[in-house]
PDB file of N, CA and C in Angstrom:
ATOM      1  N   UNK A   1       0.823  -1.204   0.000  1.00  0.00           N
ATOM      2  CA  UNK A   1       0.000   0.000   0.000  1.00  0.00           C
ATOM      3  C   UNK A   1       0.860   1.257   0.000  1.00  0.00           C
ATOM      4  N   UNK A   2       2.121   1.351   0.598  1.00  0.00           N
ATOM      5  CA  UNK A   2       2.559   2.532   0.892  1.00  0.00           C
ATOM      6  C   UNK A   2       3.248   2.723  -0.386  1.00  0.00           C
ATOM      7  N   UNK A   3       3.730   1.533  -1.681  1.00  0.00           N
ATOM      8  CA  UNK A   3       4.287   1.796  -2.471  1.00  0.00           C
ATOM      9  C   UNK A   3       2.983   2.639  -3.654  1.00  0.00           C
ATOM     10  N   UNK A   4       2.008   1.720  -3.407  1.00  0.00           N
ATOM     11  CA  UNK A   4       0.945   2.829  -4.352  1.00  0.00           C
ATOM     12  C   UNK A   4       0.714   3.802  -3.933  1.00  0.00           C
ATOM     13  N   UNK A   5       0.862   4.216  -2.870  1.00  0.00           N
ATOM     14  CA  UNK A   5       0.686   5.730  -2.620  1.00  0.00           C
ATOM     15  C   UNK A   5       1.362   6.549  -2.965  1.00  0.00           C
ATOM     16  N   UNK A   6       2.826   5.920  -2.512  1.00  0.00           N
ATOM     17  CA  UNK A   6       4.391   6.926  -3.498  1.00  0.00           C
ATOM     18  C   UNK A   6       3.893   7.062  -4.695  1.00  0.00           C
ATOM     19  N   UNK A   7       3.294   5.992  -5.379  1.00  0.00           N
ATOM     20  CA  UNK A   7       3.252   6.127  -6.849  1.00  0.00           C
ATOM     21  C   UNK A   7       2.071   7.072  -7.594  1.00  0.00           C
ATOM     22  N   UNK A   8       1.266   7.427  -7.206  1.00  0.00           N
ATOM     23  CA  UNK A   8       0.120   8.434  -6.735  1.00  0.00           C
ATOM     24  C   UNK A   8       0.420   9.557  -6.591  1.00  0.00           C
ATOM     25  N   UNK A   9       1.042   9.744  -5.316  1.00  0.00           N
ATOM     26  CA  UNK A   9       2.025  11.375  -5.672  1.00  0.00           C
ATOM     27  C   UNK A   9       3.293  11.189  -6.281  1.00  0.00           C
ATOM     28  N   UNK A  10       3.815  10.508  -6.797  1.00  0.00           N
ATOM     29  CA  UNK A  10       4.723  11.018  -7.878  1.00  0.00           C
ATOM     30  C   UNK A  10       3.847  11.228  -9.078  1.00  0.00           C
ATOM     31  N   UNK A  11       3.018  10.287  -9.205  1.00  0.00           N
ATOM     32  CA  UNK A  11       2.022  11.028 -11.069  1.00  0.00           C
ATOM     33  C   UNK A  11       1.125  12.260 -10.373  1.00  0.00           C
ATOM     34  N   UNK A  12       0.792  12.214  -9.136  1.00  0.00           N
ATOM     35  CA  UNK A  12      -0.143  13.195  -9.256  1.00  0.00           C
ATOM     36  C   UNK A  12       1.185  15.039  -9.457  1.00  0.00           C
ATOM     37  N   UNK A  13       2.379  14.636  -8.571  1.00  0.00           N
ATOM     38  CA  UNK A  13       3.431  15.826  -8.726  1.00  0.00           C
ATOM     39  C   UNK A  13       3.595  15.760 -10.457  1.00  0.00           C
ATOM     40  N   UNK A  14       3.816  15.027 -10.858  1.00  0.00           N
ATOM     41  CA  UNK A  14       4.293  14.807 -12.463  1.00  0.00           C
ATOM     42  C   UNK A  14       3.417  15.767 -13.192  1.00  0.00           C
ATOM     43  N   UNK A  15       1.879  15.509 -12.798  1.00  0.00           N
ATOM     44  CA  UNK A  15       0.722  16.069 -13.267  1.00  0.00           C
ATOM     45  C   UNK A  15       0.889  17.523 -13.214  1.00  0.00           C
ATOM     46  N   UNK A  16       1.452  18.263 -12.100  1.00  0.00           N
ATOM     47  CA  UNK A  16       1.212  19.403 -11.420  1.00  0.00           C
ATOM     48  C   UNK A  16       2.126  19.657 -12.413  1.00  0.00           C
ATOM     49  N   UNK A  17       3.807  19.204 -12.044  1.00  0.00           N
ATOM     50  CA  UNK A  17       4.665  19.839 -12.731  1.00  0.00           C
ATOM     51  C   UNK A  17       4.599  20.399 -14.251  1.00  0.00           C
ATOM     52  N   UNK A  18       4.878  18.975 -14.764  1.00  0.00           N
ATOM     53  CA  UNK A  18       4.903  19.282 -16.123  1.00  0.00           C
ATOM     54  C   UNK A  18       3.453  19.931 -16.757  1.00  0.00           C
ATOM     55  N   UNK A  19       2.316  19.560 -15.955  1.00  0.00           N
ATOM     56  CA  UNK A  19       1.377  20.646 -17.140  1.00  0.00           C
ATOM     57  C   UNK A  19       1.413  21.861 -16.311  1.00  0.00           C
ATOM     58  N   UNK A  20       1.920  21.923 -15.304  1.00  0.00           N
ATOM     59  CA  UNK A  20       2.596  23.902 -14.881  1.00  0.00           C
ATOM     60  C   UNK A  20       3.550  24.365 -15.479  1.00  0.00           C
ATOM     61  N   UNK A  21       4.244  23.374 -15.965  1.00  0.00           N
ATOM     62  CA  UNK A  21       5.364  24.193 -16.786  1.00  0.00           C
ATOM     63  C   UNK A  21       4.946  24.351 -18.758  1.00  0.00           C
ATOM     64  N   UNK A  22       4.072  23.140 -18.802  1.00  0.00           N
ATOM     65  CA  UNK A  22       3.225  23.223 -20.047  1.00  0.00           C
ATOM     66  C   UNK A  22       2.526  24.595 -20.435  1.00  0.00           C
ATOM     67  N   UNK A  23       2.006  25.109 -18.968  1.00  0.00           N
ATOM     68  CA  UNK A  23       0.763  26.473 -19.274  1.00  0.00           C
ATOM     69  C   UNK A  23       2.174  27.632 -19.021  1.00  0.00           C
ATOM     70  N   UNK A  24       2.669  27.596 -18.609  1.00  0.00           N
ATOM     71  CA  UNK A  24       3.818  28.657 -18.534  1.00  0.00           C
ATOM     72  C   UNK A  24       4.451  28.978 -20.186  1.00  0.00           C
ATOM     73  N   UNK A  25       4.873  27.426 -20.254  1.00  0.00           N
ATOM     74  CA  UNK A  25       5.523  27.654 -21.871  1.00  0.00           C
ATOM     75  C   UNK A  25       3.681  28.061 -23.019  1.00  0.00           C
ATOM     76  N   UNK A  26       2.705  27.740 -22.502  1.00  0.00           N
ATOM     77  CA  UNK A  26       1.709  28.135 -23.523  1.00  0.00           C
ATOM     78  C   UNK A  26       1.530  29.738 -23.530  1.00  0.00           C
ATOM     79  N   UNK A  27       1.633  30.300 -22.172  1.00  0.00           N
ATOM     80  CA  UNK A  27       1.102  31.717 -22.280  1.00  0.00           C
ATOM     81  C   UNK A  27       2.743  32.845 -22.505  1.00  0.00           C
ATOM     82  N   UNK A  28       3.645  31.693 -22.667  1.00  0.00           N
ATOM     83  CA  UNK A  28       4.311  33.217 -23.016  1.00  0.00           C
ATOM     84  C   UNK A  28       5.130  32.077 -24.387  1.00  0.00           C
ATOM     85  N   UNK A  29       5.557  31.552 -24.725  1.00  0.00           N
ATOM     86  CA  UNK A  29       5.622  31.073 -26.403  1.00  0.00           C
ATOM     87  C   UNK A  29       4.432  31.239 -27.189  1.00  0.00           C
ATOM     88  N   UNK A  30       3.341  30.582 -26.965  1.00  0.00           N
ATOM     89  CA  UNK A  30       1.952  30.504 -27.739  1.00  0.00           C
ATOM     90  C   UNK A  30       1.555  31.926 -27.490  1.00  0.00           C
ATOM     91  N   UNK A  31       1.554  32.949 -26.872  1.00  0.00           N
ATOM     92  CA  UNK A  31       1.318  34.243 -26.749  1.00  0.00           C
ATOM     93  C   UNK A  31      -0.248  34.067 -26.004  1.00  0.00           C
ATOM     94  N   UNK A  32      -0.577  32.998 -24.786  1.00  0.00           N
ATOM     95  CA  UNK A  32      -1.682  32.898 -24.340  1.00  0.00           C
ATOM     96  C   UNK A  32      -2.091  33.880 -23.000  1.00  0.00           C
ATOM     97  N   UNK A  33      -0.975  34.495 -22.750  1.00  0.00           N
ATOM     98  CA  UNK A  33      -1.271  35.607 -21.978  1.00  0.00           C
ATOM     99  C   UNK A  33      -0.972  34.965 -20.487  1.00  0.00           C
ATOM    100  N   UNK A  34      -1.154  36.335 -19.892  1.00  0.00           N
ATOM    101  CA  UNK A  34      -0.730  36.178 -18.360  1.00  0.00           C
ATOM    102  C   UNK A  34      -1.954  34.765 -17.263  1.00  0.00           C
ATOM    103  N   UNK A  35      -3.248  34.936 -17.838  1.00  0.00           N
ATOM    104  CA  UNK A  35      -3.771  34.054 -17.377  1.00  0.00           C
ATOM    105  C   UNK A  35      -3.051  32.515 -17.252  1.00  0.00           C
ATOM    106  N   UNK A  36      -2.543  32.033 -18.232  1.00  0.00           N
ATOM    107  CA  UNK A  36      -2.131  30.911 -18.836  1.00  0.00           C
ATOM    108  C   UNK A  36      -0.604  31.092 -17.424  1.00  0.00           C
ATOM    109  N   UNK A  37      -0.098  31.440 -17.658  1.00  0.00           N
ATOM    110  CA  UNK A  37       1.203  31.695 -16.863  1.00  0.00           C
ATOM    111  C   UNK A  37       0.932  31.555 -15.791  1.00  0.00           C
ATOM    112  N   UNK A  38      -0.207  32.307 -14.964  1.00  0.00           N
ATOM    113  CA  UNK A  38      -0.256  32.612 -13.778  1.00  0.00           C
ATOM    114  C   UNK A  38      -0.893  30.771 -13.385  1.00  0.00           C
ATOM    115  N   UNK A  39      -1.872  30.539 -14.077  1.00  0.00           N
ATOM    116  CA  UNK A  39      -1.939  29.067 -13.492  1.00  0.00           C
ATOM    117  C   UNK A  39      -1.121  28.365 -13.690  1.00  0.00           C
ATOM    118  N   UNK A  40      -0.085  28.348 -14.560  1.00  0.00           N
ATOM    119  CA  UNK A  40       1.357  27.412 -14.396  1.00  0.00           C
ATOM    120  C   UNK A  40       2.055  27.804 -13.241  1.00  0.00           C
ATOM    121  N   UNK A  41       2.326  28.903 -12.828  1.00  0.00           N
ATOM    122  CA  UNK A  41       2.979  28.972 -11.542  1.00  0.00           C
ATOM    123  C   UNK A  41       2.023  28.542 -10.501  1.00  0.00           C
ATOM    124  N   UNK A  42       0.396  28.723 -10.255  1.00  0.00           N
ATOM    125  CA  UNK A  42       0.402  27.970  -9.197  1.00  0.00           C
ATOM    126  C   UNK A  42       0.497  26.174  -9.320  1.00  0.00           C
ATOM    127  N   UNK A  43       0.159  25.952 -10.466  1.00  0.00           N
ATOM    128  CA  UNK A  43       0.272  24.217 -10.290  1.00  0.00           C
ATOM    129  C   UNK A  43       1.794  24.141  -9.826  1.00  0.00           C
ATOM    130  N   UNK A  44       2.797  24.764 -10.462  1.00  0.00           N
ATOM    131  CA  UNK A  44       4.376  24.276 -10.104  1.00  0.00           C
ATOM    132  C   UNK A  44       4.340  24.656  -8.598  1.00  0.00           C
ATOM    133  N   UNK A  45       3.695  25.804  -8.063  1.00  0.00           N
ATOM    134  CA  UNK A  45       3.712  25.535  -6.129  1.00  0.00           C
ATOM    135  C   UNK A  45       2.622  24.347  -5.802  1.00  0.00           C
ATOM    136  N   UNK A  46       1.580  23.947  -6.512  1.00  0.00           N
ATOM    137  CA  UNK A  46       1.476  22.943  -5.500  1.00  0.00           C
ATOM    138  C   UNK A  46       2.098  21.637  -6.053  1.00  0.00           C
ATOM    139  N   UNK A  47       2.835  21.687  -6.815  1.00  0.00           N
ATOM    140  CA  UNK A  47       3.874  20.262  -6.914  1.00  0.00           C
ATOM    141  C   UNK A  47       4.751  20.478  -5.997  1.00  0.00           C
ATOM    142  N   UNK A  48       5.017  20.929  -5.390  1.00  0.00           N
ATOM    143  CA  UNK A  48       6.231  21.841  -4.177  1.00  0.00           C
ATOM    144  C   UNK A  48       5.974  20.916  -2.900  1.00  0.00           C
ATOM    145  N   UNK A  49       4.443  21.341  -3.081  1.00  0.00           N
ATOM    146  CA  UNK A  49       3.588  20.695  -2.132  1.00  0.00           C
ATOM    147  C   UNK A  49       3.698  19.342  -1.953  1.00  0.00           C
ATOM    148  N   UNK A  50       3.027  18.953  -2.839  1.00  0.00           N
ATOM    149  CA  UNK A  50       2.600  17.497  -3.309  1.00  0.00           C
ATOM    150  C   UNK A  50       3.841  16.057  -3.064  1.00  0.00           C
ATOM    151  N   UNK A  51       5.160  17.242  -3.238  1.00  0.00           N
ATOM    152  CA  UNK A  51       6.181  16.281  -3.203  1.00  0.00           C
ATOM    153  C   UNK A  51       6.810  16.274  -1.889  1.00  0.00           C
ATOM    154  N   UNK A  52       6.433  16.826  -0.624  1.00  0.00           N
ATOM    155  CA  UNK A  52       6.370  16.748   0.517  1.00  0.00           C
ATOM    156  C   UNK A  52       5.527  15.754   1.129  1.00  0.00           C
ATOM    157  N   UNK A  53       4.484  15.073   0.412  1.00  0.00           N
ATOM    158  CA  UNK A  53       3.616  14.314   1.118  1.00  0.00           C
ATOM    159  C   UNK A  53       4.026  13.025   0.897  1.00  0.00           C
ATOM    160  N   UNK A  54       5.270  12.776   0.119  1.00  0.00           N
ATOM    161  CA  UNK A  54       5.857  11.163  -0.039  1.00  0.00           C
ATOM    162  C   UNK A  54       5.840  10.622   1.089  1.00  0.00           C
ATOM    163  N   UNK A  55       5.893   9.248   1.168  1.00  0.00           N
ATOM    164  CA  UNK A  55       6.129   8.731   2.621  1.00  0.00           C
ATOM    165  C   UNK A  55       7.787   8.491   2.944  1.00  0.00           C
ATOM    166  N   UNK A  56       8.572   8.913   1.686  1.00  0.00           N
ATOM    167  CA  UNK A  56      10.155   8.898   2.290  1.00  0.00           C
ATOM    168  C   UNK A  56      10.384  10.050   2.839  1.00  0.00           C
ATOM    169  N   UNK A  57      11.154  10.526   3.739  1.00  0.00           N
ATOM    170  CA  UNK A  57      11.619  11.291   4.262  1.00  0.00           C
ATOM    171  C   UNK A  57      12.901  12.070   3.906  1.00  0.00           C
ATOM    172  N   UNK A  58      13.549  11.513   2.999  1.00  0.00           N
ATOM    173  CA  UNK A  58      14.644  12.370   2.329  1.00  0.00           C
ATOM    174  C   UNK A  58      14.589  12.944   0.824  1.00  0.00           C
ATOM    175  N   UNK A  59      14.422  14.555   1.372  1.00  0.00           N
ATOM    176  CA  UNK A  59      14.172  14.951   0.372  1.00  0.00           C
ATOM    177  C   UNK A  59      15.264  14.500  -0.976  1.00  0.00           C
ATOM    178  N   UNK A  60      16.588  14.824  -0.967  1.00  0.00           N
ATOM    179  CA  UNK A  60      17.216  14.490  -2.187  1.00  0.00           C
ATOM    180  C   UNK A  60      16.747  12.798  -2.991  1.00  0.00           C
ATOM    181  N   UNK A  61      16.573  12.019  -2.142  1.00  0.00           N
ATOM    182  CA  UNK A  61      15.975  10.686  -2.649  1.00  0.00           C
ATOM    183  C   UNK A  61      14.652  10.662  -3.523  1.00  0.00           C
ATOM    184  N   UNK A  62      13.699  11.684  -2.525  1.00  0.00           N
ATOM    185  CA  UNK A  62      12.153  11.982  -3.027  1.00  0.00           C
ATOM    186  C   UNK A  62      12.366  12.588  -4.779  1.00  0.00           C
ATOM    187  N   UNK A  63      13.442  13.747  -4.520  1.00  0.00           N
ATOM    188  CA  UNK A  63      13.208  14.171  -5.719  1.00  0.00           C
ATOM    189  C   UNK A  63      14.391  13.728  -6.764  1.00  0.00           C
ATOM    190  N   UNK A  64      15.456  12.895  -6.611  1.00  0.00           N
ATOM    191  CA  UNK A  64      16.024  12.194  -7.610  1.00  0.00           C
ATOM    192  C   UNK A  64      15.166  11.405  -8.217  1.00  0.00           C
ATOM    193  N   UNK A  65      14.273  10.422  -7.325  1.00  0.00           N
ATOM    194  CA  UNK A  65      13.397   9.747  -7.934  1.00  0.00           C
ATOM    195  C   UNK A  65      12.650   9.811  -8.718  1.00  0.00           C
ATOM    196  N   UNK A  66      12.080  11.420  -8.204  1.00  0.00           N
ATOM    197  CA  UNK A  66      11.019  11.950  -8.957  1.00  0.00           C
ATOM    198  C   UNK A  66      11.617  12.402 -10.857  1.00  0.00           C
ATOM    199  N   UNK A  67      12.687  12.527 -10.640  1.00  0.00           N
ATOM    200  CA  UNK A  67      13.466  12.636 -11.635  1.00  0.00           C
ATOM    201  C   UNK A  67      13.279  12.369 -12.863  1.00  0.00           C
ATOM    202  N   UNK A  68      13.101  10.451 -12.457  1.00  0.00           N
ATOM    203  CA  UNK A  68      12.982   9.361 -13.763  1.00  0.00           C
ATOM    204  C   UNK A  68      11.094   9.481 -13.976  1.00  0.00           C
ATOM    205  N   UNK A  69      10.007  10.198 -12.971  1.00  0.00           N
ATOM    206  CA  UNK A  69       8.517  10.226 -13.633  1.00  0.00           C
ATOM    207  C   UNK A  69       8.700  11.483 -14.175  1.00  0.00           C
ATOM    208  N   UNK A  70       9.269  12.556 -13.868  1.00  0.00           N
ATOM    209  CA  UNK A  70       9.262  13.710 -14.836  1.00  0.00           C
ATOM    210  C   UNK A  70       9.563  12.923 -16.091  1.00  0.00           C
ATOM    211  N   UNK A  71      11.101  12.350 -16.652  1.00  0.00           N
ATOM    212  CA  UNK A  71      11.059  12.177 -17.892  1.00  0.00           C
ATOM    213  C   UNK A  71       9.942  11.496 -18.788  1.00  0.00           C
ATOM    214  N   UNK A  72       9.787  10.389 -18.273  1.00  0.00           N
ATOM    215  CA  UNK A  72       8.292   9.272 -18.749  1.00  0.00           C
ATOM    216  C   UNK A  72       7.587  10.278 -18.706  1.00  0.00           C
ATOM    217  N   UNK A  73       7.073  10.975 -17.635  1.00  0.00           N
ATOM    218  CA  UNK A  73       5.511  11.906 -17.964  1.00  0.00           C
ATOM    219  C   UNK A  73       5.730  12.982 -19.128  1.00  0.00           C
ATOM    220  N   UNK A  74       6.839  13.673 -18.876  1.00  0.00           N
ATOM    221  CA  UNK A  74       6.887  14.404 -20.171  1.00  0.00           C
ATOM    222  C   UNK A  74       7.083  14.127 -21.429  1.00  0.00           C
ATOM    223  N   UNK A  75       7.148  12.965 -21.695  1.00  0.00           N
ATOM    224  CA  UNK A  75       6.914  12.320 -23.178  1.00  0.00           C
ATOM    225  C   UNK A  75       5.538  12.201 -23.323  1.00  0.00           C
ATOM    226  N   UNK A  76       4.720  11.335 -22.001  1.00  0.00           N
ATOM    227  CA  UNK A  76       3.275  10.779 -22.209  1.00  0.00           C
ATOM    228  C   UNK A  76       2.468  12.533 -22.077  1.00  0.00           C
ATOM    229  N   UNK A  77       3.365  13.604 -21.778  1.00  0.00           N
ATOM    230  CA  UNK A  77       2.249  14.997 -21.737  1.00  0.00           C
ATOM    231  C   UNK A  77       2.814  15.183 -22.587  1.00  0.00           C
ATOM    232  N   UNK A  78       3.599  15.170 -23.586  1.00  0.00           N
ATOM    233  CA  UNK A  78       3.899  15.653 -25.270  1.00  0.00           C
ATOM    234  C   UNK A  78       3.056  14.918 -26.213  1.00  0.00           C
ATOM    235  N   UNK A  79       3.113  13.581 -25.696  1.00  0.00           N
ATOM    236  CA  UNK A  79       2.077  13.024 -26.859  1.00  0.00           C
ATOM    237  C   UNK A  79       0.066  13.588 -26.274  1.00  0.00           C
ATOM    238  N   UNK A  80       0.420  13.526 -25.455  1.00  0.00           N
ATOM    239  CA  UNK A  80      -1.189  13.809 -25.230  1.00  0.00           C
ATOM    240  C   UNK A  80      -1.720  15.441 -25.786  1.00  0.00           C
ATOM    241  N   UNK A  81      -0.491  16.041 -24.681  1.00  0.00           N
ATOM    242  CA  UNK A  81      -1.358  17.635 -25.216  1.00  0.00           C
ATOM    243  C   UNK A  81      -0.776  18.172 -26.475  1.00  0.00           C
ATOM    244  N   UNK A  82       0.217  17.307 -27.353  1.00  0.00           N
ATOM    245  CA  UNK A  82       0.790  18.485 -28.434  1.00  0.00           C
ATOM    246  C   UNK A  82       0.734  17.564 -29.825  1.00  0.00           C
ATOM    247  N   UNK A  83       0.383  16.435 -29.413  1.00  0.00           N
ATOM    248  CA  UNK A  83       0.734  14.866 -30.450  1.00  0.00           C
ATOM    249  C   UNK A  83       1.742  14.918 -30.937  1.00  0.00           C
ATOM    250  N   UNK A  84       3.083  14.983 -30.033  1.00  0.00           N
ATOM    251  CA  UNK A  84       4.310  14.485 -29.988  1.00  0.00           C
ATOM    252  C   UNK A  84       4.316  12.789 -30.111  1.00  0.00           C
ATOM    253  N   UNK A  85       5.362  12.196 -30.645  1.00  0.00           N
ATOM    254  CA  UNK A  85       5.336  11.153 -30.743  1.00  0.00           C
ATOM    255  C   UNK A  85       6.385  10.581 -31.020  1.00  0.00           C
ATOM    256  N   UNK A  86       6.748  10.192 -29.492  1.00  0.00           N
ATOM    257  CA  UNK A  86       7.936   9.477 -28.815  1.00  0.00           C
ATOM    258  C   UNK A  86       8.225   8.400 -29.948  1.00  0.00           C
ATOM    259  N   UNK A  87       9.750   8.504 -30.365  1.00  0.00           N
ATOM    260  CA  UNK A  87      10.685   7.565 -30.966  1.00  0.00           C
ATOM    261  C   UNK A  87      11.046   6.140 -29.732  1.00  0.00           C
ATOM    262  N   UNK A  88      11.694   5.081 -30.241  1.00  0.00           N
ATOM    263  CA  UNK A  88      11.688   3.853 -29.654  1.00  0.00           C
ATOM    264  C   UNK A  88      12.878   4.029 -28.326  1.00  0.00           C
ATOM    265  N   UNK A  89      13.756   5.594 -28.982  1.00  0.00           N
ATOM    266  CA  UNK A  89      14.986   5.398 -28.342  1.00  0.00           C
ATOM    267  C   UNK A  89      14.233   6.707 -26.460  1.00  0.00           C
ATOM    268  N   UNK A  90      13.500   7.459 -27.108  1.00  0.00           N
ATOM    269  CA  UNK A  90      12.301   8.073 -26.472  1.00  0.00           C
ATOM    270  C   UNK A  90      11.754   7.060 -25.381  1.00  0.00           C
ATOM    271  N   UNK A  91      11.324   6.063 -25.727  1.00  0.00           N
ATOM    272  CA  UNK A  91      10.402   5.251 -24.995  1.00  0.00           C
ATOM    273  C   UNK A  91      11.684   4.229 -24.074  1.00  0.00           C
ATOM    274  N   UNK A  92      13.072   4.141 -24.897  1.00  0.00           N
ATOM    275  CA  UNK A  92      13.861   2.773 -24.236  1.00  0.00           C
ATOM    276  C   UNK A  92      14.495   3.992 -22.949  1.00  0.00           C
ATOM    277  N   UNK A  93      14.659   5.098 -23.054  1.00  0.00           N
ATOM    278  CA  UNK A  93      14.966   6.366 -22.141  1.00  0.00           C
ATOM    279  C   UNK A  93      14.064   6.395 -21.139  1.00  0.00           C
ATOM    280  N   UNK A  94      13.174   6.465 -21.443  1.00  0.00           N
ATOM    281  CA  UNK A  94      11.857   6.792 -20.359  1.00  0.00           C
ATOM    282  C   UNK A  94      11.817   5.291 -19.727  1.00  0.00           C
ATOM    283  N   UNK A  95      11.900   4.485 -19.859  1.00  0.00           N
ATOM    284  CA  UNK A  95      11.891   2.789 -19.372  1.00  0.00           C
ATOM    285  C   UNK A  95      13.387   2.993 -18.096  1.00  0.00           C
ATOM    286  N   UNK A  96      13.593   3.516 -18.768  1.00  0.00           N
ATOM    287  CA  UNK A  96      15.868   3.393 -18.039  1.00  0.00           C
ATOM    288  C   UNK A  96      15.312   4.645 -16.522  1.00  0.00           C
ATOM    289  N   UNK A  97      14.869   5.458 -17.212  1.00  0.00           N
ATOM    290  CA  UNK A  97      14.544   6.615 -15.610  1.00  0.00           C
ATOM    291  C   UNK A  97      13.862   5.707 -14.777  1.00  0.00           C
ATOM    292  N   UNK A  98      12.805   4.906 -15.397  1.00  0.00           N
ATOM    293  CA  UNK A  98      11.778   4.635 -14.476  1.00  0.00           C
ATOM    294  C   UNK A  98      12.534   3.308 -13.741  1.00  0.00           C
ATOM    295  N   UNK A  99      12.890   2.753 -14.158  1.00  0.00           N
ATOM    296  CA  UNK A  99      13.662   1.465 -13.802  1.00  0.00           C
ATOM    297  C   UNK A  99      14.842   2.424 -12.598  1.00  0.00           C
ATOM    298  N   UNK A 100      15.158   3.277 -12.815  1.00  0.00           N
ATOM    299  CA  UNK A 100      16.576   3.866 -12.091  1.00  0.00           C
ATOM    300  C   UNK A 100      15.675   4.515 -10.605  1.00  0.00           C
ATOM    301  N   UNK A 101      14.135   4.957 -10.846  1.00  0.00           N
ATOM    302  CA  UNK A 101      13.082   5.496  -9.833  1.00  0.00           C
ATOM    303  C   UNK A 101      12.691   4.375  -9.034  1.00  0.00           C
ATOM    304  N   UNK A 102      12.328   3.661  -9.505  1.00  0.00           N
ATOM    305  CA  UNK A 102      12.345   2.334  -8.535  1.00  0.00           C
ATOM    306  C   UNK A 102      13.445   1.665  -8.057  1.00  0.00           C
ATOM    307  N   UNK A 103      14.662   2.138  -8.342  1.00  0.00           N
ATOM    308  CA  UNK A 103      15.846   1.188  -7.604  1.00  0.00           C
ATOM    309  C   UNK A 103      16.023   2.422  -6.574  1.00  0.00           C
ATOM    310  N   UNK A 104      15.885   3.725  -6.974  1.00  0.00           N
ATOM    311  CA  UNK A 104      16.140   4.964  -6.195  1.00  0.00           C
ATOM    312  C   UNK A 104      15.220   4.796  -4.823  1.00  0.00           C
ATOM    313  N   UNK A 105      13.997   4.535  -4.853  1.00  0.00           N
ATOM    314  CA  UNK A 105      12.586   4.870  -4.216  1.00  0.00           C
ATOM    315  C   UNK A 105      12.342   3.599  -3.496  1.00  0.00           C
ATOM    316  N   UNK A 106      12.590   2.460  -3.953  1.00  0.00           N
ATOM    317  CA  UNK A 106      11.845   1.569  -3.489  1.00  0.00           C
ATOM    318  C   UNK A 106      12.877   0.006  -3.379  1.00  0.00           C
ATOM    319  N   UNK A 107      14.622   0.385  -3.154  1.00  0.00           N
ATOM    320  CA  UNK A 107      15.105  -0.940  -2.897  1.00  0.00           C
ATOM    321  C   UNK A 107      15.067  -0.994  -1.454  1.00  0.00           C
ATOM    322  N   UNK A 108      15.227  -2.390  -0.870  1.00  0.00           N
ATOM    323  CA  UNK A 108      15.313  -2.737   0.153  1.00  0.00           C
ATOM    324  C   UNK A 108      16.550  -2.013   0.789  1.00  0.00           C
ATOM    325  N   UNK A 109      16.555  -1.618   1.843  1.00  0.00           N
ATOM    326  CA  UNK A 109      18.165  -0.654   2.378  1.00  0.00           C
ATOM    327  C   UNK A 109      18.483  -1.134   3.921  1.00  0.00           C
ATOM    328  N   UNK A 110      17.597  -1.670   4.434  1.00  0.00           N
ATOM    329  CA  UNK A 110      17.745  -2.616   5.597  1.00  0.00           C
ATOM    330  C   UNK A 110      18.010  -1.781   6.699  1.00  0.00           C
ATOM    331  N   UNK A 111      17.135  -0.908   6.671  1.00  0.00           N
ATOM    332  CA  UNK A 111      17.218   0.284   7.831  1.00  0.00           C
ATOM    333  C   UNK A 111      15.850   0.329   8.934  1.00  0.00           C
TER     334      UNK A 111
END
């Protein structure tokens, strides 16, 4: 249970992040205006948030980890919101973070 929960707030932070940094890059590249911006900065504070509520306690661990779902999510939020479309070497990258997030997050350490 406690590992699905890590895994929950890391997509739900992933969520925050990258589409806060998505509406940031929309309102000042796409010329969508300050509205657009201003809700990218608050989603990126409550990923701030969000990544405080892990059940590990060290932050540098929490957010190395978080590291390898930023990359994976920001491929799966390129293909969704822009129809980007991740190459094989794209997808064997995003496999290698996530594999490196779970050895980071979740090996046995005997503590």
């Amino acid at each position: 249970m406690l590992i699905a929960r890590s895994a929950a707030l890391f997509a739900l932070a992933a969520v925050l992040e990258i589409g806060g940094a998505w509406l940031v890059w929309q309102g000042v590249r796409e010329h969508k205006g300050w509205a657009w911006i201003g809700a990218g900065v608050i989603a990126l504070g409550l990923y701030g948030f969000v990544a405080t509520l892990q059940p590990q306690g060290d932050f540098a661990r929490v957010l190395a980890a978080y590291g390898g779902v930023f990359v994976a999510g920001s491929l799966v939020w390129g293909a969704v919101a822009d129809g980007y479309r991740p190459d094989r070497w794209d997808v064997t990258g995003a496999l290698v973070c996530l594999a490196g997030m779970a050895v980071i997050m979740y090996a046995p350490r005997g503590r």
